[in-house]
C-alpha atoms as a PDB file:
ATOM      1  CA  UNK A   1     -11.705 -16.276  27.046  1.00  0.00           C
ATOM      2  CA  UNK A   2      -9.639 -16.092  23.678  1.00  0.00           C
ATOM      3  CA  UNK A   3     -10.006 -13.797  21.440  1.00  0.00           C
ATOM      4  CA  UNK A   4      -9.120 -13.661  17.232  1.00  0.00           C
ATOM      5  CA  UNK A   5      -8.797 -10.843  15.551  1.00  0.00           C
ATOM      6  CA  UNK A   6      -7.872 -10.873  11.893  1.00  0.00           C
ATOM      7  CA  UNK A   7      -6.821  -7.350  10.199  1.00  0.00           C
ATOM      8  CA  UNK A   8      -5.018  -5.404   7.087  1.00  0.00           C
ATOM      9  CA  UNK A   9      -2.743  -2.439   7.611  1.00  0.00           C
ATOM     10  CA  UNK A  10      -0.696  -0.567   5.513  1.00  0.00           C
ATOM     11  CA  UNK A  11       2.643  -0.906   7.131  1.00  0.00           C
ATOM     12  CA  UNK A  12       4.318   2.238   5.704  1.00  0.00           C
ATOM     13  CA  UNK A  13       4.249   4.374   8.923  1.00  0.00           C
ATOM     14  CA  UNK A  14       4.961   1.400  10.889  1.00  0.00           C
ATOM     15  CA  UNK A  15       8.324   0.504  12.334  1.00  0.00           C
ATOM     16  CA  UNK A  16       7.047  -3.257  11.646  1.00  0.00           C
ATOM     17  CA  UNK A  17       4.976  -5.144  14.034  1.00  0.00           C
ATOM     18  CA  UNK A  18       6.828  -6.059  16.877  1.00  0.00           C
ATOM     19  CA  UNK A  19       6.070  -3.150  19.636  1.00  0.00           C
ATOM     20  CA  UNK A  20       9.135  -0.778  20.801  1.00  0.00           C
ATOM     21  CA  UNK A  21       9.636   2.036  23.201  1.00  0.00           C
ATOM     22  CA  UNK A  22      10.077   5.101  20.943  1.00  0.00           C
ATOM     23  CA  UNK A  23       8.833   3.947  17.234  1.00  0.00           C
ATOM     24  CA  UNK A  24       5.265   3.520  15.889  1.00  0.00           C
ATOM     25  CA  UNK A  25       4.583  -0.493  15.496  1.00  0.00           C
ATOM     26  CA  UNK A  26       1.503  -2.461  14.365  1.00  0.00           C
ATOM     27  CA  UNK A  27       1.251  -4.175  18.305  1.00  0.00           C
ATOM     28  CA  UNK A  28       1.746  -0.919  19.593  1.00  0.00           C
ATOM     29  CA  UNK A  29      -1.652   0.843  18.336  1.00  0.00           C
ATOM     30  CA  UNK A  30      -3.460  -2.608  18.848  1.00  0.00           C
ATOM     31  CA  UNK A  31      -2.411  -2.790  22.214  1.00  0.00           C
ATOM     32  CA  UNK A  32      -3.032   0.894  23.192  1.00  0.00           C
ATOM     33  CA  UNK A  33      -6.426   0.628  21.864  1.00  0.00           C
ATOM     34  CA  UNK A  34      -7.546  -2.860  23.088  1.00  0.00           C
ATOM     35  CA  UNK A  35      -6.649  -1.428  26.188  1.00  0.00           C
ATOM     36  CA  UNK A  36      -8.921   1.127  26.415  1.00  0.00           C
ATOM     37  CA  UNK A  37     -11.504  -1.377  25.477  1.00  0.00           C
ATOM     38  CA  UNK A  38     -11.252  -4.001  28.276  1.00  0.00           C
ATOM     39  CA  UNK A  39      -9.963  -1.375  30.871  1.00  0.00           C
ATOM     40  CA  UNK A  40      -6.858  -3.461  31.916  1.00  0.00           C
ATOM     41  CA  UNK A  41      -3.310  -4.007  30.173  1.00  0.00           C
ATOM     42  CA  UNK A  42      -3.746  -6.107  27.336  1.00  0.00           C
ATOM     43  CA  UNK A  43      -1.379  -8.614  25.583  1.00  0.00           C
ATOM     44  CA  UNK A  44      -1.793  -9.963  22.240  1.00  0.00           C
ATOM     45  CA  UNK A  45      -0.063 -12.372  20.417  1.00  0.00           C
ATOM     46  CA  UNK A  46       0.915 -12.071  16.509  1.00  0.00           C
ATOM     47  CA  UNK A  47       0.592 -14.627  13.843  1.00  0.00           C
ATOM     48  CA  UNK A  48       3.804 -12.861  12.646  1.00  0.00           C
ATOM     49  CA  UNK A  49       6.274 -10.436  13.254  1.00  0.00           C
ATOM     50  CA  UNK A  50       6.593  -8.347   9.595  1.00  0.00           C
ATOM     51  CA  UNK A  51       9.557  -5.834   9.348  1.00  0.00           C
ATOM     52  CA  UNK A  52       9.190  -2.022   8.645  1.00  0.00           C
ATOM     53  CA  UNK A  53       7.384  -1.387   5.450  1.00  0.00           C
ATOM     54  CA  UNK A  54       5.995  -4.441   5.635  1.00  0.00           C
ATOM     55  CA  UNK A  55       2.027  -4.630   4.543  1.00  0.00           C
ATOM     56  CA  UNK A  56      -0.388  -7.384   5.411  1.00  0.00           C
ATOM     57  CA  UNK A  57      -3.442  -8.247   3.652  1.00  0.00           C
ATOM     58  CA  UNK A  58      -4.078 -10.944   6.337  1.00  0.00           C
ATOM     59  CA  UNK A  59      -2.984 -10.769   9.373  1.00  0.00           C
ATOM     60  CA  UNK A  60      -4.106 -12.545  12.977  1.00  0.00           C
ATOM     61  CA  UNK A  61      -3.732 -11.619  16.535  1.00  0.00           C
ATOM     62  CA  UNK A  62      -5.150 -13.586  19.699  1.00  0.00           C
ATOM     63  CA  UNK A  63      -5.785 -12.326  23.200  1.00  0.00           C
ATOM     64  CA  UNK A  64      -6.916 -13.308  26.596  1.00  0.00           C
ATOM     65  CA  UNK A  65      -9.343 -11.696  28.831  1.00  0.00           C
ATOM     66  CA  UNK A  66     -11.732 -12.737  31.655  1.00  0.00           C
ATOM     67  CA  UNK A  67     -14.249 -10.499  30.239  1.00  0.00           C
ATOM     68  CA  UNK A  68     -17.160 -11.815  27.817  1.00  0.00           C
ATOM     69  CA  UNK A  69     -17.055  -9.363  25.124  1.00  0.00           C
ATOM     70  CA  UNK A  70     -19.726  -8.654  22.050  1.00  0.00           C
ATOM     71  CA  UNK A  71     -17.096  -9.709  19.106  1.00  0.00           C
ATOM     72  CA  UNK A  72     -18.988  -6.905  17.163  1.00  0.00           C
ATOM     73  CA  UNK A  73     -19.291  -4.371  18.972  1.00  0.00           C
ATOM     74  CA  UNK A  74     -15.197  -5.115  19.362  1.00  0.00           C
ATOM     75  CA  UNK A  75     -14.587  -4.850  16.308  1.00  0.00           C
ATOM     76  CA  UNK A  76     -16.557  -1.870  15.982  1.00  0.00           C
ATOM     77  CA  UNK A  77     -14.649  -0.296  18.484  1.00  0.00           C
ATOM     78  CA  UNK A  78     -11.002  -0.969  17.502  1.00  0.00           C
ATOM     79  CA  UNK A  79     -11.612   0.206  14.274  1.00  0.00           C
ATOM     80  CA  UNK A  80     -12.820   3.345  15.752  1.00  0.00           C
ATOM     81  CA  UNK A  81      -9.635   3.676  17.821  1.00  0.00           C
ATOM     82  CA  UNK A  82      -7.044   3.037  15.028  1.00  0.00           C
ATOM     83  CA  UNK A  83      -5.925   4.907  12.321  1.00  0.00           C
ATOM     84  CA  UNK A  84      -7.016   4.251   8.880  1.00  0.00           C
ATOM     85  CA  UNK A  85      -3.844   2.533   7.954  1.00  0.00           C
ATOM     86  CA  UNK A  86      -5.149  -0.471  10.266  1.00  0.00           C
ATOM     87  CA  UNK A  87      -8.664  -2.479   9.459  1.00  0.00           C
ATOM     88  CA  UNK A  88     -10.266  -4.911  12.120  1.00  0.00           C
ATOM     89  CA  UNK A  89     -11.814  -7.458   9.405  1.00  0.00           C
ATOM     90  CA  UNK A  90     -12.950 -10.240  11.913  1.00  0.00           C
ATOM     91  CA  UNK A  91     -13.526 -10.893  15.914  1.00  0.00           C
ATOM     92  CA  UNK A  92     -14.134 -13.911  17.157  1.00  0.00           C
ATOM     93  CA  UNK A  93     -14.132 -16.778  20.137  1.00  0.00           C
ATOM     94  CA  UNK A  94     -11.641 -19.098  19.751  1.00  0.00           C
ATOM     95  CA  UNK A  95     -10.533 -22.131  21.869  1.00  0.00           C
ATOM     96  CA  UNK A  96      -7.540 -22.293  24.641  1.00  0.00           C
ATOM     97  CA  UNK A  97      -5.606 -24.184  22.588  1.00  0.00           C
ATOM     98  CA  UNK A  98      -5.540 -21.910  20.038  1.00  0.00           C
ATOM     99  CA  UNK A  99      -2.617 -20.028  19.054  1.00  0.00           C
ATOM    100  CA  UNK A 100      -2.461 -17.439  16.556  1.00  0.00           C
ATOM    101  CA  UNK A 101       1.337 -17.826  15.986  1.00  0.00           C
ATOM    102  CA  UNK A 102       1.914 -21.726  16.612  1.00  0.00           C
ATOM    103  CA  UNK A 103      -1.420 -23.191  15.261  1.00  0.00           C
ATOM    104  CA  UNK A 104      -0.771 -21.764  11.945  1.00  0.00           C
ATOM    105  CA  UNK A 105      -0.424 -24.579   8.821  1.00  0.00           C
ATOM    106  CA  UNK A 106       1.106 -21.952   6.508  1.00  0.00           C
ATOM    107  CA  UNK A 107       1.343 -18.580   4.911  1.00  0.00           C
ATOM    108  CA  UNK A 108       1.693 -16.755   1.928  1.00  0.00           C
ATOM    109  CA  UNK A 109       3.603 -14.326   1.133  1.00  0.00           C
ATOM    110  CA  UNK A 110       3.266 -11.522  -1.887  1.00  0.00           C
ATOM    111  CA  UNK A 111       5.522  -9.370  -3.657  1.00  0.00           C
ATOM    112  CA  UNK A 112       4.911  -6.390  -6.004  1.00  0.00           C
ATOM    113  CA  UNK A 113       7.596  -5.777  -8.494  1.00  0.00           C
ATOM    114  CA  UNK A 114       6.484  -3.005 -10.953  1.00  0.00           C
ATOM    115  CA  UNK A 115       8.017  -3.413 -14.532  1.00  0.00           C
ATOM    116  CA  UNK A 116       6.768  -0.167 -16.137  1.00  0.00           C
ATOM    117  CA  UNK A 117       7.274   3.464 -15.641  1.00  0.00           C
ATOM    118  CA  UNK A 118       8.669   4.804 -12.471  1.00  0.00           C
ATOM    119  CA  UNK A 119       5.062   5.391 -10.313  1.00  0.00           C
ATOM    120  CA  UNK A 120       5.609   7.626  -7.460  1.00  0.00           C
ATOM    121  CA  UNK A 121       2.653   7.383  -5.892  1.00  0.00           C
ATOM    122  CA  UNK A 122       3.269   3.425  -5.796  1.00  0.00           C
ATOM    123  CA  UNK A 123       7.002   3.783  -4.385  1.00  0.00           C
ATOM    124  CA  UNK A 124       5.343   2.704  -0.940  1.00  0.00           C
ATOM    125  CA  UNK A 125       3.791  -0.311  -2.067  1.00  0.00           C
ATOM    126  CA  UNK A 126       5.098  -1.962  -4.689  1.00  0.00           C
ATOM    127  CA  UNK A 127       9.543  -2.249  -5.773  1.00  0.00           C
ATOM    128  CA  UNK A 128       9.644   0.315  -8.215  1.00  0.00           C
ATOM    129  CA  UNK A 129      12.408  -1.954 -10.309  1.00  0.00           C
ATOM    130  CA  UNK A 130      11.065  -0.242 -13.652  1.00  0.00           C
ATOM    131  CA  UNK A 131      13.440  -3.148 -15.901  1.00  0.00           C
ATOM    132  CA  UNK A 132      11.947  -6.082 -17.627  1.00  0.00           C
ATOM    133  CA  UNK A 133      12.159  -8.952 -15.984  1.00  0.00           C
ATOM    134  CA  UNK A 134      11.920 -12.431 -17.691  1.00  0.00           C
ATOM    135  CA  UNK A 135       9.097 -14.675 -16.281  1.00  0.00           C
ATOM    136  CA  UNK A 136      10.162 -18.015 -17.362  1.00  0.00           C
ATOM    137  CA  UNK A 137      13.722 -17.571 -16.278  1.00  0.00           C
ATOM    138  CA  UNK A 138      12.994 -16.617 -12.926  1.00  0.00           C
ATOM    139  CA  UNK A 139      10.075 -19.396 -12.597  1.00  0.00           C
ATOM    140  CA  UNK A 140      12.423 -21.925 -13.515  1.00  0.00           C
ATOM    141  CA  UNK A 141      14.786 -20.642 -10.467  1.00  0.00           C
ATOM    142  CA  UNK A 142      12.345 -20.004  -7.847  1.00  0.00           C
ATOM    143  CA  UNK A 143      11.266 -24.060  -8.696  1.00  0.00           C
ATOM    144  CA  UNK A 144      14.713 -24.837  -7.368  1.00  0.00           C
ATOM    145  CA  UNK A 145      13.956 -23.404  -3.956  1.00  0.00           C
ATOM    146  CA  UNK A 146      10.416 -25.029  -3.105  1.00  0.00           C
ATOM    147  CA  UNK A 147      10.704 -27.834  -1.170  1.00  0.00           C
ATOM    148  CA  UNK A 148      12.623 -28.653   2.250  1.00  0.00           C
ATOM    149  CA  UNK A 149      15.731 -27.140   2.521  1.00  0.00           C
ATOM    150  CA  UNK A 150      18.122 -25.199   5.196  1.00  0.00           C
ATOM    151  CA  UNK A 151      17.749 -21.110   4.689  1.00  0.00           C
ATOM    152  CA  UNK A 152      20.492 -20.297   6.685  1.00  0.00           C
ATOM    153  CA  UNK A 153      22.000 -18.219   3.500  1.00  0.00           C
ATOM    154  CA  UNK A 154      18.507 -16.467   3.334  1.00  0.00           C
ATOM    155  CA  UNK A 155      18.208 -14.938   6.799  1.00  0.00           C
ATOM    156  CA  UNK A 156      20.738 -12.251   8.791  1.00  0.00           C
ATOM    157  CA  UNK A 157      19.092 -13.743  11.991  1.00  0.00           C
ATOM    158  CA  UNK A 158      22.021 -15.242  13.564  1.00  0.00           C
ATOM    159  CA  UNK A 159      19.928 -16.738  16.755  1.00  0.00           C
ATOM    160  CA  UNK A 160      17.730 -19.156  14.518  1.00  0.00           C
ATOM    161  CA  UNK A 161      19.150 -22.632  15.675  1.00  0.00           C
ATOM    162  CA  UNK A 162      16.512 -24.043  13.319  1.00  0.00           C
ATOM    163  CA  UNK A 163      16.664 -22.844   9.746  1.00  0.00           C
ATOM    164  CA  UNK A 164      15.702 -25.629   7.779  1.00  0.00           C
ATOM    165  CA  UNK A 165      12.266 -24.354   6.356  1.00  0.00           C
ATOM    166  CA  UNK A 166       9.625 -26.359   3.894  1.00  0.00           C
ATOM    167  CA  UNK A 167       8.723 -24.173   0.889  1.00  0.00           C
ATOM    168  CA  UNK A 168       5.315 -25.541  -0.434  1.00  0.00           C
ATOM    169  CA  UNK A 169       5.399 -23.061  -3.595  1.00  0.00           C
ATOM    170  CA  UNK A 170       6.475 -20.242  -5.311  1.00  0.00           C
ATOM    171  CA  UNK A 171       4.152 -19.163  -7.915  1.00  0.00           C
ATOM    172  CA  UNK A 172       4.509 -15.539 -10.298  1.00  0.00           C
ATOM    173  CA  UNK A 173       2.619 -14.239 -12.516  1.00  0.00           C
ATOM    174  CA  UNK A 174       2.561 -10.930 -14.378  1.00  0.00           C
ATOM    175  CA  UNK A 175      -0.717  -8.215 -13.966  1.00  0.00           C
ATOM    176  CA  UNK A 176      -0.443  -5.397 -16.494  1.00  0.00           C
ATOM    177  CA  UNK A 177       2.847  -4.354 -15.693  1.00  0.00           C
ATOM    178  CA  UNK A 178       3.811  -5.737 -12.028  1.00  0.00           C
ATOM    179  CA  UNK A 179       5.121  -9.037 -11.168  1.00  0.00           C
ATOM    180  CA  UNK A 180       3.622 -10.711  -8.329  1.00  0.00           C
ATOM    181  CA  UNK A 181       5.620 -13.229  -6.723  1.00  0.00           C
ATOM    182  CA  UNK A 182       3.834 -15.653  -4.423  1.00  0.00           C
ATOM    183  CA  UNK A 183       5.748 -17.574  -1.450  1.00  0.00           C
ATOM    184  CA  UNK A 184       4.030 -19.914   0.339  1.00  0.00           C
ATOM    185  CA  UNK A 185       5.486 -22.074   3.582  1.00  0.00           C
ATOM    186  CA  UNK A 186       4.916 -23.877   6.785  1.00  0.00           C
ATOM    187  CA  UNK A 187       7.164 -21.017   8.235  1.00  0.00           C
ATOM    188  CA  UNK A 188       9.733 -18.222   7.056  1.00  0.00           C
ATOM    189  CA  UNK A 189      12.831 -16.629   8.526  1.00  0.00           C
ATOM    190  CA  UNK A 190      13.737 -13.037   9.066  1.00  0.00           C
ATOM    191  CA  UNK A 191      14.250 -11.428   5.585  1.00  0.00           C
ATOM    192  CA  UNK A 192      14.027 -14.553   4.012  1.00  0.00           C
ATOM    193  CA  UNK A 193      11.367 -13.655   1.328  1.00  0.00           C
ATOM    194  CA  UNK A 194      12.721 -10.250   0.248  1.00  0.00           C
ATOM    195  CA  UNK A 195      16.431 -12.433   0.208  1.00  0.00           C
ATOM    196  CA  UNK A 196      14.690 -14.602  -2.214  1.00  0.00           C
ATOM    197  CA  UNK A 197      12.901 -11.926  -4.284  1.00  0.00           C
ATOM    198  CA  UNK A 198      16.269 -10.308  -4.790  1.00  0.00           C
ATOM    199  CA  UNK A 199      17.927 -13.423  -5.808  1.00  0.00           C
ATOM    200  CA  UNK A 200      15.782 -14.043  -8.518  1.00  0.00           C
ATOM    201  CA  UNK A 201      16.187 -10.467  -9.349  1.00  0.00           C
ATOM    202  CA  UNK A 202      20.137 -11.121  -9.527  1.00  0.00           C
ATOM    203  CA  UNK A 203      18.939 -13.925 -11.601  1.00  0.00           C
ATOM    204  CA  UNK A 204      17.262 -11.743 -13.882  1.00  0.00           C
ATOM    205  CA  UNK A 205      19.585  -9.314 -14.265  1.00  0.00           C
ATOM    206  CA  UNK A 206      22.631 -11.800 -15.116  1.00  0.00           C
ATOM    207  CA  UNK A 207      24.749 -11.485 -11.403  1.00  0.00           C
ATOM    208  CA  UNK A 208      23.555 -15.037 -10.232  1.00  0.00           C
ATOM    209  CA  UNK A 209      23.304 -18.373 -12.549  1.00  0.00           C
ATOM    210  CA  UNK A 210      21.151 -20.646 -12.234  1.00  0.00           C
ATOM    211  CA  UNK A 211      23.261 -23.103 -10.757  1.00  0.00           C
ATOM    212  CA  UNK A 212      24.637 -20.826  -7.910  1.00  0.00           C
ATOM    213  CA  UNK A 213      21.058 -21.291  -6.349  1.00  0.00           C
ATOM    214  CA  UNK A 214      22.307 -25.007  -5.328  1.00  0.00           C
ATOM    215  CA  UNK A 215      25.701 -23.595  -3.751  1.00  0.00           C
ATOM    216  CA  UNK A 216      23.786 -20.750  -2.252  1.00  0.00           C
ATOM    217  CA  UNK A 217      21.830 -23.498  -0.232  1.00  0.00           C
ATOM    218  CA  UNK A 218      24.829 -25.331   0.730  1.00  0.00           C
ATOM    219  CA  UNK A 219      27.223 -22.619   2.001  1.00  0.00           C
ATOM    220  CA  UNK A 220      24.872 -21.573   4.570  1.00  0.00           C
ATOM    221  CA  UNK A 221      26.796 -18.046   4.307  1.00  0.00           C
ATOM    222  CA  UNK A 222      24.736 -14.928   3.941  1.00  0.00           C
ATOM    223  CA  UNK A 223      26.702 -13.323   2.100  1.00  0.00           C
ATOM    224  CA  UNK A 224      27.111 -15.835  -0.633  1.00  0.00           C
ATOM    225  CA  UNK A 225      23.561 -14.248  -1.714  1.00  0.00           C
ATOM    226  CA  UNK A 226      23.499 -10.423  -2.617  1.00  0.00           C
ATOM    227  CA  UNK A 227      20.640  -8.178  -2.513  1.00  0.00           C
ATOM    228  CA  UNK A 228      17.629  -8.012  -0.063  1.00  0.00           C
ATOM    229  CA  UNK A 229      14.611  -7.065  -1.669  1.00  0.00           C
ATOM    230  CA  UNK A 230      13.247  -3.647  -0.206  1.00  0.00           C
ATOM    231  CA  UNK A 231      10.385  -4.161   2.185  1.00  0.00           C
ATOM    232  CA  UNK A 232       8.086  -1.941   0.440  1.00  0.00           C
ATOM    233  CA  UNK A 233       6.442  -4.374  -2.242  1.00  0.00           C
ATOM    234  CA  UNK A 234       5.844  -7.118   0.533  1.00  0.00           C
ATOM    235  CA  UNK A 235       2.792  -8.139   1.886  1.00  0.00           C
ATOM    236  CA  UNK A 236       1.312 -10.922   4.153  1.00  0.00           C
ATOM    237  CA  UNK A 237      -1.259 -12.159   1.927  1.00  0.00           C
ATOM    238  CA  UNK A 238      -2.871 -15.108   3.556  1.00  0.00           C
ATOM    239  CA  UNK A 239      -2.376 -16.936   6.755  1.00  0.00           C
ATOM    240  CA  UNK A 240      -4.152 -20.385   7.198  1.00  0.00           C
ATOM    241  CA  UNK A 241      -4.524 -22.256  10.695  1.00  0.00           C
ATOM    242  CA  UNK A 242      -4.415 -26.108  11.190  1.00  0.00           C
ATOM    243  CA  UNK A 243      -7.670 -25.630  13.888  1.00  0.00           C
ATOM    244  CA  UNK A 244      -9.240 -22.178  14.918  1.00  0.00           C
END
């Protein structure tokens, strides 16, 4: 049977999601614990791999098992056997064909950008960028990059051989004193959101013009762009399937 599980976690203690040897990762406590659960090595499967620092207010695993399992008393249980910094929101029964990685339609992607005084008890979770940043000028840029176009520029993942990406929005808006800046697509590349956030940031601050966006695109160069966005103030934010 196939199993979803959809969670949070605060991905400051986390070397990202992806499990490795040494380093604490998000698959790495999943695993461990679903483990213990079904009494046999367990696999799952991420709809996502988010870097270190990385948070996720919506995140979905899948995994297989012969066993029939109380969804639960699953959930229950995992949250029992993680730390705080992970939440088990939802188990449940999902069909073969079902993949939490390629069945997804799209996801969205926030970023925290505080405007204000320096807050060190939000350095974690939001870019502590403490400047003002001006909303309709950086709207007007972001519009430039929704739509399909190649993001070779906006990745340092040289092993892509597909980079062409569809950007359905980018939306911002401005709470009290953070920026929130909302990316939504049918898939991203490594980086590519926190490359974008700093671009408009560049934007903001007078380094890029407008029309180097354009040219940015075209050279397919990395290092035409500038600054990556620290992975603090990111967050997976919503992840929405085609079929479940």
């Amino acid at each position: 049977m196939r199993y979803l599980v959809n969670i949070k976690y605060d991905g400051h203690a986390f070397y990202g999601f992806q499990i490795q040897n040494k380093e604490r990762t998000i698959e790495g406590d999943l695993t461990n614990a679903l483990s213990k659960i079904l009494n046999e090595d367990a696999k799952i499967v991420g709809c996502s791999r988010t870097d270190r620092g990385v948070h996720a207010n919506d995140f979905c695993f899948h995994f297989e098992t012969y066993k029939e399992l109380d969804v639960n008393r699953l959930r229950k249980s995992l949250n029992d056997l993680t730390e705080d910094d992970i939440y088990i929101r939802s188990v449940k029964v999902v069909s073969e064909e079902f993949h939490a990685r390629y069945s997804v339609k799209c996801k969205e992607y926030k970023y925290i950008i505080n405007t204000g005084e320096y807050e060190p008890t939000m350095r974690n979770y939001s870019l502590q960028y403490c400047k003002p940043i001006d909303l309709e000028l950086i709207t007007k840029a972001s519009k430039i990059l929704e739509g399909e176009h190649d993001f070779k520029s906006f990745t340092s993942d040289n092993e892509k051989e597909n980079t062409v990406r569809t950007i359905n929005y980018i939306r911002i808006e401005k709470v009290n004193s953070d920026v929130y800046i909302y990316v939504n697509a049918s898939g991203f590349l490594k980086y590519m959101v926190r490359n974008i956030v700093g671009l408009l940031l560049e934007i903001n601050e007078g380094k890029k013009q407008m029309e180097d966006i354009k040219k940015i695109l075209e050279s397919k160069d990395r290092t035409k762009l500038g600054m990556c966005a620290s992975p603090e103030g990111l967050y997976l934010n919503k992840v929405e399937y085609v079929v479940e």
